[in-house]
PDB file of N, CA and C in Angstrom:
ATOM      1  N   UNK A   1     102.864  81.934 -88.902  1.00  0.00           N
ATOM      2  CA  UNK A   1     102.852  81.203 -87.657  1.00  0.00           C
ATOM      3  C   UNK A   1     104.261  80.643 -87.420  1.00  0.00           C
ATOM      4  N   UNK A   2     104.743  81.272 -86.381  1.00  0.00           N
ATOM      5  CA  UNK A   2     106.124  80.116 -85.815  1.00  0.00           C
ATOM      6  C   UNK A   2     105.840  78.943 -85.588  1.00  0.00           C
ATOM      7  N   UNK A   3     106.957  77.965 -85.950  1.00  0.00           N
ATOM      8  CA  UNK A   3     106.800  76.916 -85.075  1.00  0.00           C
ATOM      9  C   UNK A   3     107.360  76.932 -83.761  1.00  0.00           C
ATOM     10  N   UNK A   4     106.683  75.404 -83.320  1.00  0.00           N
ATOM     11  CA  UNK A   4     107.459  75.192 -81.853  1.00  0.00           C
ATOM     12  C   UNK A   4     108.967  74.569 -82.006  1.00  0.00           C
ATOM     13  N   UNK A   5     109.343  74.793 -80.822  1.00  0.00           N
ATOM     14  CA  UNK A   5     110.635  74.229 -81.204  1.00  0.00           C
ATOM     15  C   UNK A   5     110.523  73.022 -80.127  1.00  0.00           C
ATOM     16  N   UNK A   6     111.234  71.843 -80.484  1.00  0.00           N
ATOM     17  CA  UNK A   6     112.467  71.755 -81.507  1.00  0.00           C
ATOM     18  C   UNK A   6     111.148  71.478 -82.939  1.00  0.00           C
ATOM     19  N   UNK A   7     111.495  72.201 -83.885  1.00  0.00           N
ATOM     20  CA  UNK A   7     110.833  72.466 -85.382  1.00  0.00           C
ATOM     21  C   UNK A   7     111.652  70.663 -85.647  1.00  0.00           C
ATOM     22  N   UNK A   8     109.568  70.137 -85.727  1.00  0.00           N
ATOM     23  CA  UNK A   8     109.727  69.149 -86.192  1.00  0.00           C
ATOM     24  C   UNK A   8     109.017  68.678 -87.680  1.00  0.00           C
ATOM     25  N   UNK A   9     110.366  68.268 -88.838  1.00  0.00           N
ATOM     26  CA  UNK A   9     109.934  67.682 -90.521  1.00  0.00           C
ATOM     27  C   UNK A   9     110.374  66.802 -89.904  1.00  0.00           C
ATOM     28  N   UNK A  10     110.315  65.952 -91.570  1.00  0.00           N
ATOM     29  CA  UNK A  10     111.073  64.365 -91.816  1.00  0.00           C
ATOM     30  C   UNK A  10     112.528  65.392 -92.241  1.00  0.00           C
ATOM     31  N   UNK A  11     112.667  66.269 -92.640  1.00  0.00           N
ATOM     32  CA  UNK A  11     114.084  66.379 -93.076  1.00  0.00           C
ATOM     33  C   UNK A  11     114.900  66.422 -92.037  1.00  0.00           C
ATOM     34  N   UNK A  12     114.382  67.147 -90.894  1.00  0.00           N
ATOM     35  CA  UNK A  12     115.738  67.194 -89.708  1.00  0.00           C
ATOM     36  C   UNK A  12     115.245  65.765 -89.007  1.00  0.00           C
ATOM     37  N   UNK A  13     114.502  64.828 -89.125  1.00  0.00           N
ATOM     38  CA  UNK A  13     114.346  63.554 -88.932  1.00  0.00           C
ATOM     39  C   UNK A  13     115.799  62.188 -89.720  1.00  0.00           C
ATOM     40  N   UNK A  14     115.274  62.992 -90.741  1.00  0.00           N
ATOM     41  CA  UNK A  14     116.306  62.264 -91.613  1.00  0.00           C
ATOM     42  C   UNK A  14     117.858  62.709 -91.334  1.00  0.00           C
ATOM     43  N   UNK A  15     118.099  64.320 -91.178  1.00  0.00           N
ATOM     44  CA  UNK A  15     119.518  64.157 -90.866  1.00  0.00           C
ATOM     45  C   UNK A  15     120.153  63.853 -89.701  1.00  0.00           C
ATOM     46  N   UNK A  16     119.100  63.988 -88.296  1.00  0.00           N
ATOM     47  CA  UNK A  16     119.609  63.417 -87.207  1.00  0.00           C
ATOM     48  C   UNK A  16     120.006  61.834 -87.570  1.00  0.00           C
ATOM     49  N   UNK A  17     119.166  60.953 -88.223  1.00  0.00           N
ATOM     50  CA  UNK A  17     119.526  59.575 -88.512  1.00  0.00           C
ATOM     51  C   UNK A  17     120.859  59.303 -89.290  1.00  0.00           C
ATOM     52  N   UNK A  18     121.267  60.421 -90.396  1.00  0.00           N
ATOM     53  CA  UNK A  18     122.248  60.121 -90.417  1.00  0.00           C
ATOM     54  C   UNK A  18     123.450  60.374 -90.426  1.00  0.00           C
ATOM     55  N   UNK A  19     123.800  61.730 -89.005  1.00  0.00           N
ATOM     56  CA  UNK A  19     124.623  62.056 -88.261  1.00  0.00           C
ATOM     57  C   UNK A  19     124.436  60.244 -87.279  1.00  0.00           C
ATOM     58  N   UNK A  20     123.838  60.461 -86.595  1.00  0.00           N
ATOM     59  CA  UNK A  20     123.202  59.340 -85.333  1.00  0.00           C
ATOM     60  C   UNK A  20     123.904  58.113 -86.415  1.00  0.00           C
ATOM     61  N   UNK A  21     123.708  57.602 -87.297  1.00  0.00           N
ATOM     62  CA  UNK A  21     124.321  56.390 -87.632  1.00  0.00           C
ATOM     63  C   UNK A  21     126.050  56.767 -88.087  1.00  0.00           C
ATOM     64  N   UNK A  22     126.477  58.097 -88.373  1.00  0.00           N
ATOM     65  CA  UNK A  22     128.314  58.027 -88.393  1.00  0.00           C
ATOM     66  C   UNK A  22     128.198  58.421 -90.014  1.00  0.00           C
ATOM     67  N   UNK A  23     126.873  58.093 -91.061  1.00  0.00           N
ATOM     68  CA  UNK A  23     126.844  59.078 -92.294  1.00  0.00           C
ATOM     69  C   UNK A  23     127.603  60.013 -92.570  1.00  0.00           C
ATOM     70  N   UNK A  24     127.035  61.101 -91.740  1.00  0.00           N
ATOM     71  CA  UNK A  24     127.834  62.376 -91.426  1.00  0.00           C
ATOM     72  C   UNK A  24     127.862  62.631 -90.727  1.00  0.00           C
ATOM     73  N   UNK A  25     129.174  63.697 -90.329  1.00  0.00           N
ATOM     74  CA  UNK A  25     129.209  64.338 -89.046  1.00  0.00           C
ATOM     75  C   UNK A  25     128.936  65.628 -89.728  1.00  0.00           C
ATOM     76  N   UNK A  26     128.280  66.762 -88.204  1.00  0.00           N
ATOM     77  CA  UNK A  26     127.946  67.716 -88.501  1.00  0.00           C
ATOM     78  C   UNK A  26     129.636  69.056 -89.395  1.00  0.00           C
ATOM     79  N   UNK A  27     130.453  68.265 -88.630  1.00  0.00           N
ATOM     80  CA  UNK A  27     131.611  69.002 -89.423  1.00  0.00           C
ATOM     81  C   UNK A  27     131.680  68.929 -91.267  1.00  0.00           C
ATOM     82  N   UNK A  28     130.832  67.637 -91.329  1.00  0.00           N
ATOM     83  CA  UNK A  28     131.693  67.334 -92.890  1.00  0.00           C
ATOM     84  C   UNK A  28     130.274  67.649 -93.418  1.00  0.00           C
ATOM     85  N   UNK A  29     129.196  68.247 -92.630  1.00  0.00           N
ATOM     86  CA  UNK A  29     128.039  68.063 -93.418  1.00  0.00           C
ATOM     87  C   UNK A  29     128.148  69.780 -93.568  1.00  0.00           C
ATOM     88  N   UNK A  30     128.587  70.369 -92.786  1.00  0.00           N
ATOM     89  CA  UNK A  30     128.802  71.855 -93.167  1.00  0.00           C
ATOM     90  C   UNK A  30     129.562  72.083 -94.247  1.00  0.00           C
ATOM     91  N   UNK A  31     130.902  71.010 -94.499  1.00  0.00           N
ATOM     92  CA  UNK A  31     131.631  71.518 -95.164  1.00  0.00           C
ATOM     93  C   UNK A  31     131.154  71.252 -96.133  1.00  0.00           C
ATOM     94  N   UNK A  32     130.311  70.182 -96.746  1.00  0.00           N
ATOM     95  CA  UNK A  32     129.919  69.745 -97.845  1.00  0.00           C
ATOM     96  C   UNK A  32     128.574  70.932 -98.522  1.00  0.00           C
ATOM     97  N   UNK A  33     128.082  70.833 -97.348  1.00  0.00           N
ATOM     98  CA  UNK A  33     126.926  72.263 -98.147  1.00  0.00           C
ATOM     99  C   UNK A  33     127.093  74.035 -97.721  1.00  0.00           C
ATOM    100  N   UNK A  34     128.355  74.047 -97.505  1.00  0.00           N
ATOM    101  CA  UNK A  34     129.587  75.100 -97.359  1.00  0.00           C
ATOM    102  C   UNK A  34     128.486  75.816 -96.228  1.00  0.00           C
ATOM    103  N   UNK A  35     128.374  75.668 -95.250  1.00  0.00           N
ATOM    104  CA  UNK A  35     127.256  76.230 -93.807  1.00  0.00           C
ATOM    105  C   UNK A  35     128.378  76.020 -93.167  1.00  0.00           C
ATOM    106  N   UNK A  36     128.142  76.986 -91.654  1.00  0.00           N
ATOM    107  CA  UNK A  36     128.672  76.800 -90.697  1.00  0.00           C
ATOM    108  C   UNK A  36     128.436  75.811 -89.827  1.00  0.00           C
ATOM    109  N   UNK A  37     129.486  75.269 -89.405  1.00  0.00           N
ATOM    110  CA  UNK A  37     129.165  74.019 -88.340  1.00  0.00           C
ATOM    111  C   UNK A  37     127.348  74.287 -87.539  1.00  0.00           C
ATOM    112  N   UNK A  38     127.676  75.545 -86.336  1.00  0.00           N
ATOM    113  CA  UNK A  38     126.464  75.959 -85.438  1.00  0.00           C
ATOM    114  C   UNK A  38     125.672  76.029 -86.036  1.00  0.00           C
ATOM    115  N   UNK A  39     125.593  76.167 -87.927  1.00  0.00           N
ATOM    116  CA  UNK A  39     124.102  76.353 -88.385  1.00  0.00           C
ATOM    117  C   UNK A  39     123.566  74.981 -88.458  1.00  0.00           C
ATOM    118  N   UNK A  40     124.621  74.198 -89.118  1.00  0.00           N
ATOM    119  CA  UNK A  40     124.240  72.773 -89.014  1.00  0.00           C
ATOM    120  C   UNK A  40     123.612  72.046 -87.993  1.00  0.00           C
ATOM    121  N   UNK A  41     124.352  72.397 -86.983  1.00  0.00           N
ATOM    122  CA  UNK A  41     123.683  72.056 -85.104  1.00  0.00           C
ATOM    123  C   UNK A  41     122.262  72.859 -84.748  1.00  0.00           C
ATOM    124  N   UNK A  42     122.138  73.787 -85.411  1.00  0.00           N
ATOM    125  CA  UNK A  42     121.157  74.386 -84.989  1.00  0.00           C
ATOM    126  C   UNK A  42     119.815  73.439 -85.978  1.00  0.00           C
ATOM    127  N   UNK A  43     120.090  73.117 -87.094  1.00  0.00           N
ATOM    128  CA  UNK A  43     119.183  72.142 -88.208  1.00  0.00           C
ATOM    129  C   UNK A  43     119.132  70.705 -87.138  1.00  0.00           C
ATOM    130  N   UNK A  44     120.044  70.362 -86.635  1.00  0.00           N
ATOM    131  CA  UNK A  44     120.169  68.476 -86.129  1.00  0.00           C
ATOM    132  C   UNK A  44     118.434  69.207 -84.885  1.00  0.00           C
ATOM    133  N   UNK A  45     118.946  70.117 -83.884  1.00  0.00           N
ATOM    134  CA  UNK A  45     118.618  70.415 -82.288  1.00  0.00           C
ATOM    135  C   UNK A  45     116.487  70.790 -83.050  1.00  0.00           C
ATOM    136  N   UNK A  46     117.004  71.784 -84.174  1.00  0.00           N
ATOM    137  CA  UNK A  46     115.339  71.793 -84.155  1.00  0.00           C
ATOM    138  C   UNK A  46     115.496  73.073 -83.982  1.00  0.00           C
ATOM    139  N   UNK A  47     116.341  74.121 -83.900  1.00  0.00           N
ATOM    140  CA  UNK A  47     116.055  75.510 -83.227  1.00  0.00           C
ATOM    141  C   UNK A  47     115.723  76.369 -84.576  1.00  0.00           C
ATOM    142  N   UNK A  48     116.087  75.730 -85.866  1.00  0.00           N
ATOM    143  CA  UNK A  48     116.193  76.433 -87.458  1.00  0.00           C
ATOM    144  C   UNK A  48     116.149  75.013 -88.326  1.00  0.00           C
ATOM    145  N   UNK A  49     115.919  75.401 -89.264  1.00  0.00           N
ATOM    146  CA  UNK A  49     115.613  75.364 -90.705  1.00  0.00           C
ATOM    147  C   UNK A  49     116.378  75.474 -91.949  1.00  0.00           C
ATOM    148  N   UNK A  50     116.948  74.867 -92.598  1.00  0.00           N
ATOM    149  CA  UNK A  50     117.822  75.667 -93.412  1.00  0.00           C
ATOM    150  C   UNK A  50     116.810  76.311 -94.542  1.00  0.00           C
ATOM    151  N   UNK A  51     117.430  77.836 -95.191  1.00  0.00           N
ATOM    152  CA  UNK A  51     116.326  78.391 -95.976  1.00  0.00           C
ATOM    153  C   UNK A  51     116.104  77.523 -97.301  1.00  0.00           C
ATOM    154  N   UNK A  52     115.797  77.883 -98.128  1.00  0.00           N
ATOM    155  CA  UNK A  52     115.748  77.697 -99.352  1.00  0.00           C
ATOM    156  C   UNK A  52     116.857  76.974 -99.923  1.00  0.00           C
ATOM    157  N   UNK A  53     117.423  77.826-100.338  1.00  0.00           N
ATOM    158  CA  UNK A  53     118.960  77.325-101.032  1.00  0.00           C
ATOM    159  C   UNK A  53     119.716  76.233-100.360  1.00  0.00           C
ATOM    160  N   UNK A  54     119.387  76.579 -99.100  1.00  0.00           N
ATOM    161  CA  UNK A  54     120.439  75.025 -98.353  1.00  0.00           C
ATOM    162  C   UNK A  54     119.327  74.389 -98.368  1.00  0.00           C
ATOM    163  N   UNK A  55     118.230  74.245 -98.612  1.00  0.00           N
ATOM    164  CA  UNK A  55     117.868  72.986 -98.709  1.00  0.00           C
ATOM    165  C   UNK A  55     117.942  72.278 -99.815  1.00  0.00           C
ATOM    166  N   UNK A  56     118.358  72.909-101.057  1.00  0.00           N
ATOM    167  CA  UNK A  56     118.198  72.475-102.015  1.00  0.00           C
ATOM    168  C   UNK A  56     120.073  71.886-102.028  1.00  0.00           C
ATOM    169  N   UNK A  57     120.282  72.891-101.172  1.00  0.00           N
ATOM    170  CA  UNK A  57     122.283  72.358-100.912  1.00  0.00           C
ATOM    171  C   UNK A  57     122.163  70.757-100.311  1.00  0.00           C
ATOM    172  N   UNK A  58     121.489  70.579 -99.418  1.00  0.00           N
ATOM    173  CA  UNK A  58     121.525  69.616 -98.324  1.00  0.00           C
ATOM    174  C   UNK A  58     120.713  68.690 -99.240  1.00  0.00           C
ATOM    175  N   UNK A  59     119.785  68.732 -99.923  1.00  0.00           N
ATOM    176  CA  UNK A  59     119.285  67.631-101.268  1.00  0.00           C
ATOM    177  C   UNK A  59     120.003  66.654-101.941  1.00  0.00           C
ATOM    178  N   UNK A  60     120.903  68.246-102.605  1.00  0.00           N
ATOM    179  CA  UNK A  60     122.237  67.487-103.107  1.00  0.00           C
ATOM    180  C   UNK A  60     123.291  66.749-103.037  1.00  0.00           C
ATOM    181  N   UNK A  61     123.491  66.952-101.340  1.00  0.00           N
ATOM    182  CA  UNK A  61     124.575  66.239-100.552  1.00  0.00           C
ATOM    183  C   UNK A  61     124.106  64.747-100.142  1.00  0.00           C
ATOM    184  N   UNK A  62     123.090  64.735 -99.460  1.00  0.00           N
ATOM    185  CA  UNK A  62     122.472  64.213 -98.413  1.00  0.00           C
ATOM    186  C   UNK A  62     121.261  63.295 -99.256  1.00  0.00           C
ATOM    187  N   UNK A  63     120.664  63.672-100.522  1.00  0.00           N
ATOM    188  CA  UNK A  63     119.398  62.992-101.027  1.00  0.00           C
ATOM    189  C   UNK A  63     118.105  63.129 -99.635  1.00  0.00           C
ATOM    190  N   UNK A  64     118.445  64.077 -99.361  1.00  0.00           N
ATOM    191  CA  UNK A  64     117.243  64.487 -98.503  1.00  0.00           C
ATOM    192  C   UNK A  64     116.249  65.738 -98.821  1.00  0.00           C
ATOM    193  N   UNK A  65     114.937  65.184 -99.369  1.00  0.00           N
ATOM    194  CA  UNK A  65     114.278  65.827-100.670  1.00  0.00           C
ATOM    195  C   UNK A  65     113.968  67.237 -99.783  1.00  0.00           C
ATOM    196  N   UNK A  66     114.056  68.730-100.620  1.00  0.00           N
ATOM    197  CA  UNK A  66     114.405  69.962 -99.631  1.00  0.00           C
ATOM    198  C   UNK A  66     112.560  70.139 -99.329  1.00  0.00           C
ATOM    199  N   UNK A  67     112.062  69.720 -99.882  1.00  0.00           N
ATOM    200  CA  UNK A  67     110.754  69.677 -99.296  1.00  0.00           C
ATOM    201  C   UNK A  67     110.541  69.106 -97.937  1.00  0.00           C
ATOM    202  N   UNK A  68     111.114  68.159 -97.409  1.00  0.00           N
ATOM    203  CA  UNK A  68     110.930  67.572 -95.978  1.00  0.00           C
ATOM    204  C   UNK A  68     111.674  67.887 -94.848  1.00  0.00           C
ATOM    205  N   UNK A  69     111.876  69.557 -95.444  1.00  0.00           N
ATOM    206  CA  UNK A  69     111.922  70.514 -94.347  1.00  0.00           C
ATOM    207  C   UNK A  69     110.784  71.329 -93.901  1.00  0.00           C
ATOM    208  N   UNK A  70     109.605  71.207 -94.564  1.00  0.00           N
ATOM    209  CA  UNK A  70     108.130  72.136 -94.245  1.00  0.00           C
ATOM    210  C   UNK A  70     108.178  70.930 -93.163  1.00  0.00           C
ATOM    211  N   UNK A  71     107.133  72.226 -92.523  1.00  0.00           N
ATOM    212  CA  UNK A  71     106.364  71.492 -91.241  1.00  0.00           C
ATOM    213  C   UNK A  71     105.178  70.618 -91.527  1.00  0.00           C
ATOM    214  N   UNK A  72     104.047  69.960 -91.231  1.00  0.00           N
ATOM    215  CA  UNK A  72     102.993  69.156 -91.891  1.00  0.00           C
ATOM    216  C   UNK A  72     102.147  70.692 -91.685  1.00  0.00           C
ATOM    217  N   UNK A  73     101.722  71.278 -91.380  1.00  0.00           N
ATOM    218  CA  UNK A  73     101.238  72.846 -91.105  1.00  0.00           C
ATOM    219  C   UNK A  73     101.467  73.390 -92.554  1.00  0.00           C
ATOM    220  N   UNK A  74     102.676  73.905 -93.067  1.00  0.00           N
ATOM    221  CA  UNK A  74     103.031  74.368 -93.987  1.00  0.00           C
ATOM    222  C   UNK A  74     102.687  73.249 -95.243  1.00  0.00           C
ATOM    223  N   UNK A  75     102.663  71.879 -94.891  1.00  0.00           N
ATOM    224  CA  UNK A  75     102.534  70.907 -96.240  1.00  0.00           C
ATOM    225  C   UNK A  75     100.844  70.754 -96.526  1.00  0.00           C
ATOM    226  N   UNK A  76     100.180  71.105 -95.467  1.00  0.00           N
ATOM    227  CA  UNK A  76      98.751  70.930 -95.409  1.00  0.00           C
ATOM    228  C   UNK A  76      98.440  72.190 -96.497  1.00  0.00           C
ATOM    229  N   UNK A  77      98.674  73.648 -95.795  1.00  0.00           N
ATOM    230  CA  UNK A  77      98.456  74.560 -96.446  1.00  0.00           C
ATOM    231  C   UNK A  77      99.063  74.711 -98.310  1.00  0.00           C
ATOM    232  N   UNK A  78      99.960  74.018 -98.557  1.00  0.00           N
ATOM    233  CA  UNK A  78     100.361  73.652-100.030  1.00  0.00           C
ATOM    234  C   UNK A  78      99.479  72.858-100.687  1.00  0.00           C
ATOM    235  N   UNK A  79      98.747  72.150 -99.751  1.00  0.00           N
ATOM    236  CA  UNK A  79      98.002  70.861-100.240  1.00  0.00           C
ATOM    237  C   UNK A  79      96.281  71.180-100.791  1.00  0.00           C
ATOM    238  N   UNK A  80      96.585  72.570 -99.429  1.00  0.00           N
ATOM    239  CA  UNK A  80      94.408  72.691 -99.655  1.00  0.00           C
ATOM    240  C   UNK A  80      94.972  74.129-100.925  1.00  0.00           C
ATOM    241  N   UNK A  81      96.131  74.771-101.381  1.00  0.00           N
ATOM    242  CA  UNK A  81      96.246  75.784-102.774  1.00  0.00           C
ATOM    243  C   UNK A  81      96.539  74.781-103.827  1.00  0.00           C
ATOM    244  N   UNK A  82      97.183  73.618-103.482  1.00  0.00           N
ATOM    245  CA  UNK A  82      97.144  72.898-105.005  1.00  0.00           C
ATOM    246  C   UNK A  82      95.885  72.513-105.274  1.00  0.00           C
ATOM    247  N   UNK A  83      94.803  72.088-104.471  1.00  0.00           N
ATOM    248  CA  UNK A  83      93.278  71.691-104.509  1.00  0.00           C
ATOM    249  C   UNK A  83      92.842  72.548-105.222  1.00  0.00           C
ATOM    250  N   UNK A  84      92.453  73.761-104.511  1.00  0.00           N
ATOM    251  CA  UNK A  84      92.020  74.896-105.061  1.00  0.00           C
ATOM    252  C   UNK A  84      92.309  75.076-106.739  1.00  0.00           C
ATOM    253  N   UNK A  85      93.718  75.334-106.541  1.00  0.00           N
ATOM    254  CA  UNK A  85      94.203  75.533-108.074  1.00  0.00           C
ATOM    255  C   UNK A  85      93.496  74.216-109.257  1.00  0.00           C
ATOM    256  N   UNK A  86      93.599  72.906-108.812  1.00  0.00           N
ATOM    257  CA  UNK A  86      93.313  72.198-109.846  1.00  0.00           C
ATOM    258  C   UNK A  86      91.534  71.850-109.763  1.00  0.00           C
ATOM    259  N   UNK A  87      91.106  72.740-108.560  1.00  0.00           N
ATOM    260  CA  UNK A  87      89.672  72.824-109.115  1.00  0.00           C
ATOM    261  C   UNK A  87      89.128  73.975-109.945  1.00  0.00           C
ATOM    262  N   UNK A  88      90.139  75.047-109.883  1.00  0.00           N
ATOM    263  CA  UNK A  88      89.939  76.500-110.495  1.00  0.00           C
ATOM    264  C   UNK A  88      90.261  75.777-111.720  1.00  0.00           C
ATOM    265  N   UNK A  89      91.151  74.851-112.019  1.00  0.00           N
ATOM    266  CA  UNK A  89      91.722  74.141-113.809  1.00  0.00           C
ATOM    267  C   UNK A  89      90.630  73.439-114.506  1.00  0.00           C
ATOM    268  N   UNK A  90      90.063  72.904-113.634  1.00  0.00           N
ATOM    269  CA  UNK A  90      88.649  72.235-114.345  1.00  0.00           C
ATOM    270  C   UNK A  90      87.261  73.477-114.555  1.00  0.00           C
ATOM    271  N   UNK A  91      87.271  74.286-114.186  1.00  0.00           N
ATOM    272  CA  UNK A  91      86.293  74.876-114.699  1.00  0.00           C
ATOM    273  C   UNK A  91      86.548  75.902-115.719  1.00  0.00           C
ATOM    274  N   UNK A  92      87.970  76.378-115.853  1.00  0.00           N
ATOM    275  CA  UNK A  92      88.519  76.970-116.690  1.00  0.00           C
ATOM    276  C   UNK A  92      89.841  76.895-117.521  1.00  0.00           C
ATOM    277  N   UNK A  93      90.096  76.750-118.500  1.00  0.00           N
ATOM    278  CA  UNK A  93      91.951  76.706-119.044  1.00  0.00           C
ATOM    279  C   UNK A  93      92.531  77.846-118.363  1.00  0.00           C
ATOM    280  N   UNK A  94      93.901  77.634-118.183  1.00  0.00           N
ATOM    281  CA  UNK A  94      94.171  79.089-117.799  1.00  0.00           C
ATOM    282  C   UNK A  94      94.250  79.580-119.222  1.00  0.00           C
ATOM    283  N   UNK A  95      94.721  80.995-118.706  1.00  0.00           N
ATOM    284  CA  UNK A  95      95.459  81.661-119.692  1.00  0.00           C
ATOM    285  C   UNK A  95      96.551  81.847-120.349  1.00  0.00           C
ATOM    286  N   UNK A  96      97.130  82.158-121.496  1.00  0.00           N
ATOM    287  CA  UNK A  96      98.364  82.316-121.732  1.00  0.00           C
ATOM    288  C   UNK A  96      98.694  83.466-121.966  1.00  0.00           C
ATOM    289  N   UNK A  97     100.176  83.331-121.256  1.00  0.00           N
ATOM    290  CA  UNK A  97     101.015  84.782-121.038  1.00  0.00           C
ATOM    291  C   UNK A  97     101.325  85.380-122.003  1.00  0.00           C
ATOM    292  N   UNK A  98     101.819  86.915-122.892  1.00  0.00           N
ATOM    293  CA  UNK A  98     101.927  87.508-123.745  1.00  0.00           C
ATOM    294  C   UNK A  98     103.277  86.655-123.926  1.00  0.00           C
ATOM    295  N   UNK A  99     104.056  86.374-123.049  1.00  0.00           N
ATOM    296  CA  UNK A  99     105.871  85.381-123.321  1.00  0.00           C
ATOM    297  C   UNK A  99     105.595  84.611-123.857  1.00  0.00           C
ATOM    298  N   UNK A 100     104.711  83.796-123.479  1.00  0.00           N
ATOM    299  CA  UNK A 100     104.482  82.147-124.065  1.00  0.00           C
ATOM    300  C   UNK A 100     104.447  81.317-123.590  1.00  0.00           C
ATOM    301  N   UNK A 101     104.778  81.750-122.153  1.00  0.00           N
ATOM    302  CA  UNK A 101     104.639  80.713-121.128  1.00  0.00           C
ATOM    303  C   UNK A 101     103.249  80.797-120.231  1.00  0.00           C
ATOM    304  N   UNK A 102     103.278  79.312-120.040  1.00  0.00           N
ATOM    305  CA  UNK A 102     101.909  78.561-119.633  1.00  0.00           C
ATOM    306  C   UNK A 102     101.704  78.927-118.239  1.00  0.00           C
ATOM    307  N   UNK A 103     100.686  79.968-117.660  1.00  0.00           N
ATOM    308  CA  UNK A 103     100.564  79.891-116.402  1.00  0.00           C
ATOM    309  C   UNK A 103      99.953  79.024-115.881  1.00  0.00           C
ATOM    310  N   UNK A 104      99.711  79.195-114.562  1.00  0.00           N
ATOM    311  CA  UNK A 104      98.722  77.869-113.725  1.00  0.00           C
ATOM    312  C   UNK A 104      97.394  78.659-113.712  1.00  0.00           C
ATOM    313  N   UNK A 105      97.028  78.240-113.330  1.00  0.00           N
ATOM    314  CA  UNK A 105      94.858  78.089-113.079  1.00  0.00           C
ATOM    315  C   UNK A 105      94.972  79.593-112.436  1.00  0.00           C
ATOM    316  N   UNK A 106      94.247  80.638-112.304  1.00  0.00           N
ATOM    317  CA  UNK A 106      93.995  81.389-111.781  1.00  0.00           C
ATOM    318  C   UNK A 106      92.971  81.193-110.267  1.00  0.00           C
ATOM    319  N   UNK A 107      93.391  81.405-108.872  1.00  0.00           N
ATOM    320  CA  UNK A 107      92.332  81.658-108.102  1.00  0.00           C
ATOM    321  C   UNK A 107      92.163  82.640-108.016  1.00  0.00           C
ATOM    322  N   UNK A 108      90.305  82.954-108.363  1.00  0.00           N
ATOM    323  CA  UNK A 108      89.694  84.069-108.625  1.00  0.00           C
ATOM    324  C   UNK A 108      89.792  84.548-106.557  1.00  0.00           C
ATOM    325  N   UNK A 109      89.563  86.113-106.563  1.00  0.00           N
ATOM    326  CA  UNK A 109      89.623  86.659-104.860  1.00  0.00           C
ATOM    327  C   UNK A 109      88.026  85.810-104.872  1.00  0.00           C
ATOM    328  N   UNK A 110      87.749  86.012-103.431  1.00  0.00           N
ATOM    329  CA  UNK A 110      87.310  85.118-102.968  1.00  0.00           C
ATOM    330  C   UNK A 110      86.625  83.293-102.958  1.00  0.00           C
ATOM    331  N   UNK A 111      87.908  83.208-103.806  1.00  0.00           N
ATOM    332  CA  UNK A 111      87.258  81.543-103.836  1.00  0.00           C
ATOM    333  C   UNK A 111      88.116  80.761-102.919  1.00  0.00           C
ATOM    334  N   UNK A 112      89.247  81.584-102.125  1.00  0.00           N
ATOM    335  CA  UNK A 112      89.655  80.899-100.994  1.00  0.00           C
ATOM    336  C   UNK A 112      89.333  81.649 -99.491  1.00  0.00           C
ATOM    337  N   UNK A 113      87.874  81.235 -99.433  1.00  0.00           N
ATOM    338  CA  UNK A 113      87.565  82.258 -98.072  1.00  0.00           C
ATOM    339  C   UNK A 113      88.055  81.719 -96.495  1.00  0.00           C
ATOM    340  N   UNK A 114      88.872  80.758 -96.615  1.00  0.00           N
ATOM    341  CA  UNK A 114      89.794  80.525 -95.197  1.00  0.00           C
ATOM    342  C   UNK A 114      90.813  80.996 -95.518  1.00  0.00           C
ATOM    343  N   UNK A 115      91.383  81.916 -96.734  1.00  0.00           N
ATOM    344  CA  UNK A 115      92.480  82.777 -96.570  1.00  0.00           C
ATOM    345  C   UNK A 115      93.073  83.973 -95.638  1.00  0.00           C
ATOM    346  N   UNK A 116      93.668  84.042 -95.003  1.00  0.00           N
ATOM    347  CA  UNK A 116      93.569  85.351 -94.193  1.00  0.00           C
ATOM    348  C   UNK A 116      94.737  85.996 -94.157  1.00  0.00           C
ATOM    349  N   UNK A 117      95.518  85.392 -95.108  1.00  0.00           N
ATOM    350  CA  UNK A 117      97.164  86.439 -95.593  1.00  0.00           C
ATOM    351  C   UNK A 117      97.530  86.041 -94.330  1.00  0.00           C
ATOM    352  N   UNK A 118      97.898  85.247 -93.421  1.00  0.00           N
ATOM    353  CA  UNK A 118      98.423  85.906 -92.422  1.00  0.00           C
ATOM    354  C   UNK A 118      99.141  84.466 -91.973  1.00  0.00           C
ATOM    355  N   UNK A 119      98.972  83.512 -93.076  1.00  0.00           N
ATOM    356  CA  UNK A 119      99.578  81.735 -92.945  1.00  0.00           C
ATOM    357  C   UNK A 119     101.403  82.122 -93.877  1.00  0.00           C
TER     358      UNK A 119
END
């Protein structure tokens, strides 16, 4: 699902506040999480997102946690698979991997029947 624009988090909440208070300007906030100025403007206006990696860039700079760039849409849907998962944990341990590392809970196919691949 797209969002609407202007694509509204708390993260482009938070960096309009602190461009808007003189924090940063969008020049020094590019240079600091090495982006182009227009991408930066395009994060303040709402038209984009920064991906992954700049958010975790813009975390670092800014202490603006890269999670509060999801939409509440996208934080809902994280919220009803962590459910899921830690009710799939109580009825079963997971398993462990032939590596050694600890996976998470398995959801068995159909135990999320509002799934529709398509979120």
């Amino acid at each position: 699902m797209t969002p609407a624009f202007p694509i509204s988090t708390r993260g482009r909440a938070a960096l309009v506040e602190l461009v808007d208070r003189g924090v940063w300007s969008q020049h020094s906030l590019a240079r600091d999480v090495e982006a182009a100025q227009p991408t930066v403007r395009a994060w303040l206006l709402g038209t984009s997102r920064p991906g992954p990696h700049m958010r975790v860039a813009v975390e670092l700079v800014t202490g603006i946690p890269s999670h509060d760039w999801n939409t509440d849409d996208e934080n809902a849907h994280v919220e009803r698979v962590r459910a899921k998962v830690a009710a799939a944990r109580k009825r079963r341990p997971p398993r462990r991997l032939t590596t050694g590392a600890q996976p998470v809970a398995r959801v068995e196919p159909g135990e999320c029947p509002s799934h529709t691949g398509t979120e």
